[in-house]
Protein backbone atom coordinates (compact mmCIF):
# COMPACT_ATOMS: atom_id res chain seq x y z
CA UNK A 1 85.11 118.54 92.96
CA UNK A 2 83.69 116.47 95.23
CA UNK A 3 85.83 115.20 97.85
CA UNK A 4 89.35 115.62 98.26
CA UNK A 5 90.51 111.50 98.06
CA UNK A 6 93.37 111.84 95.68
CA UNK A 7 95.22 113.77 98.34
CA UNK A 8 95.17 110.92 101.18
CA UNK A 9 98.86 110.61 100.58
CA UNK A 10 99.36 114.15 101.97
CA UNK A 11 101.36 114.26 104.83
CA UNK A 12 102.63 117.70 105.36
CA UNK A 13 101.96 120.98 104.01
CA UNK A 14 104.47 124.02 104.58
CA UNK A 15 102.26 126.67 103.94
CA UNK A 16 99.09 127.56 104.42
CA UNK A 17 96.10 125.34 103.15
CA UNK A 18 92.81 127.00 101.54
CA UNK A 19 89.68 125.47 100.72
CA UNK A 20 86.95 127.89 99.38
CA UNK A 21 84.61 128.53 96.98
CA UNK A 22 83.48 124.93 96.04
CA UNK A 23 79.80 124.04 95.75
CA UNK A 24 80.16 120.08 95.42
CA UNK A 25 82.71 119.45 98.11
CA UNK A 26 81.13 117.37 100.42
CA UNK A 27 84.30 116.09 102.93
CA UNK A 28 87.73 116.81 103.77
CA UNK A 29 88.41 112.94 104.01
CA UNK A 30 91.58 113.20 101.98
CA UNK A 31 93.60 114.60 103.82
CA UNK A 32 93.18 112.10 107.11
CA UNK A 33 97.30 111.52 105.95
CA UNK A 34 97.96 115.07 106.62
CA UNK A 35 100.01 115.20 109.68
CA UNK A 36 101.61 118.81 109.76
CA UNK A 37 100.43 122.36 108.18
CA UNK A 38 102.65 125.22 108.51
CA UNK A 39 100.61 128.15 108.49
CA UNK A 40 97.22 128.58 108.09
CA UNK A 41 94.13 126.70 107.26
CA UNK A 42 91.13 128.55 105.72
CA UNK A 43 87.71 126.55 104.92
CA UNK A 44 85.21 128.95 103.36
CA UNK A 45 82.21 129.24 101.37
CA UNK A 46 81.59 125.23 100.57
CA UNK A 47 77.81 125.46 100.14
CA UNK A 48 77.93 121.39 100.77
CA UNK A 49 80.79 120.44 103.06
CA UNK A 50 79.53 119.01 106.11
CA UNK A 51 82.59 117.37 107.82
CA UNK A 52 86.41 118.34 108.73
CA UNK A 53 87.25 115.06 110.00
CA UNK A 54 89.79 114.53 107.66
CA UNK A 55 91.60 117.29 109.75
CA UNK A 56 91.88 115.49 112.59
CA UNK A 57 94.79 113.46 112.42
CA UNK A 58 96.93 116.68 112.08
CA UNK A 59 98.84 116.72 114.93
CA UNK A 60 101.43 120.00 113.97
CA UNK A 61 99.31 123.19 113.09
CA UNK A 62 101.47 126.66 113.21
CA UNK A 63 98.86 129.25 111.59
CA UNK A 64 95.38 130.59 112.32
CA UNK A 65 92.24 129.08 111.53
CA UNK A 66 89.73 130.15 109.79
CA UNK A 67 86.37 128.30 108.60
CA UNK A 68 83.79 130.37 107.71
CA UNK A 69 80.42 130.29 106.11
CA UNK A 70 79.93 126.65 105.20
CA UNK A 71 76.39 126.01 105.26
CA UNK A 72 75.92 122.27 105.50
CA UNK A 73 78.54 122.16 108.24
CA UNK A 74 77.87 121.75 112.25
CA UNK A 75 79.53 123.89 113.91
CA UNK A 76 79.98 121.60 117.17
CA UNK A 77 82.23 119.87 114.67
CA UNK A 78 84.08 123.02 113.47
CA UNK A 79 84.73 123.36 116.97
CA UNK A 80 86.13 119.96 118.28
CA UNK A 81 88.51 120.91 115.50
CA UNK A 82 89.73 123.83 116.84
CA UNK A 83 90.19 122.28 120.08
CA UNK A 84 92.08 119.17 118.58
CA UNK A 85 94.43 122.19 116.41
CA UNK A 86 94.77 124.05 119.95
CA UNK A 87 93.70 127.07 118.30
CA UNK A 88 90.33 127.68 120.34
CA UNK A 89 91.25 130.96 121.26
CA UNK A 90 92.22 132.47 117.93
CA UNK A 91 90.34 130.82 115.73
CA UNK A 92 87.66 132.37 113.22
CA UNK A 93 84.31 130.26 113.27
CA UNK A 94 81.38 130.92 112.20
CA UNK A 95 78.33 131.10 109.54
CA UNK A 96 78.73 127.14 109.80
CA UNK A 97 74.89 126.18 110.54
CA UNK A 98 74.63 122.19 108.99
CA UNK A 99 72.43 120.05 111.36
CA UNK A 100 74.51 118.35 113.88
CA UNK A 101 74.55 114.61 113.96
């Protein structure tokens, strides 16, 4: 899989959201519709992910995040993220080392 577009239509998720384990994934862009996720929100091991934008127009988060070992992703980015969830504090972030734009 590489990007997540059939899922733009998202707009809330009660539960907790996990993306791991896929070596083509490039973005998160599909979910830019996503407006609410109810617990948490894992993003691990994606060998070729390099952006979580698509997260950024959540704007209800009620869990812990996690995003973890992503190798084309900049962390600076992983971090605005937090921020933008509120979760700077609890969050788990790191292993992310993708070149920052």
């Amino acid at each position: 899989l590489a990007d997540a577009d059939g899922l733009q239509h998202l707009v809330s998720v009660g539960g907790g959201l996990f993306v791991a384990a896929n070596d083509g994934l490039l973005d998160l862009d599909g979910f830019s519709g996503l407006l609410r996720i109810g617990a948490d929100l894992t993003i691990r091991s994606n060998q070729m992910l390099s952006s979580v934008s698509g997260f950024l127009g959540v704007q209800d988060f009620a869990g812990a995040l996690m995003i973890t070992d992503n190798q084309a992703l900049c962390q600076e980015r992983v971090a605005e993220l937090a921020a933008h969830l509120g979760v700077t504090d609890s969050a788990v972030l790191f292993g992310n080392d993708g070149a920052c734009p």
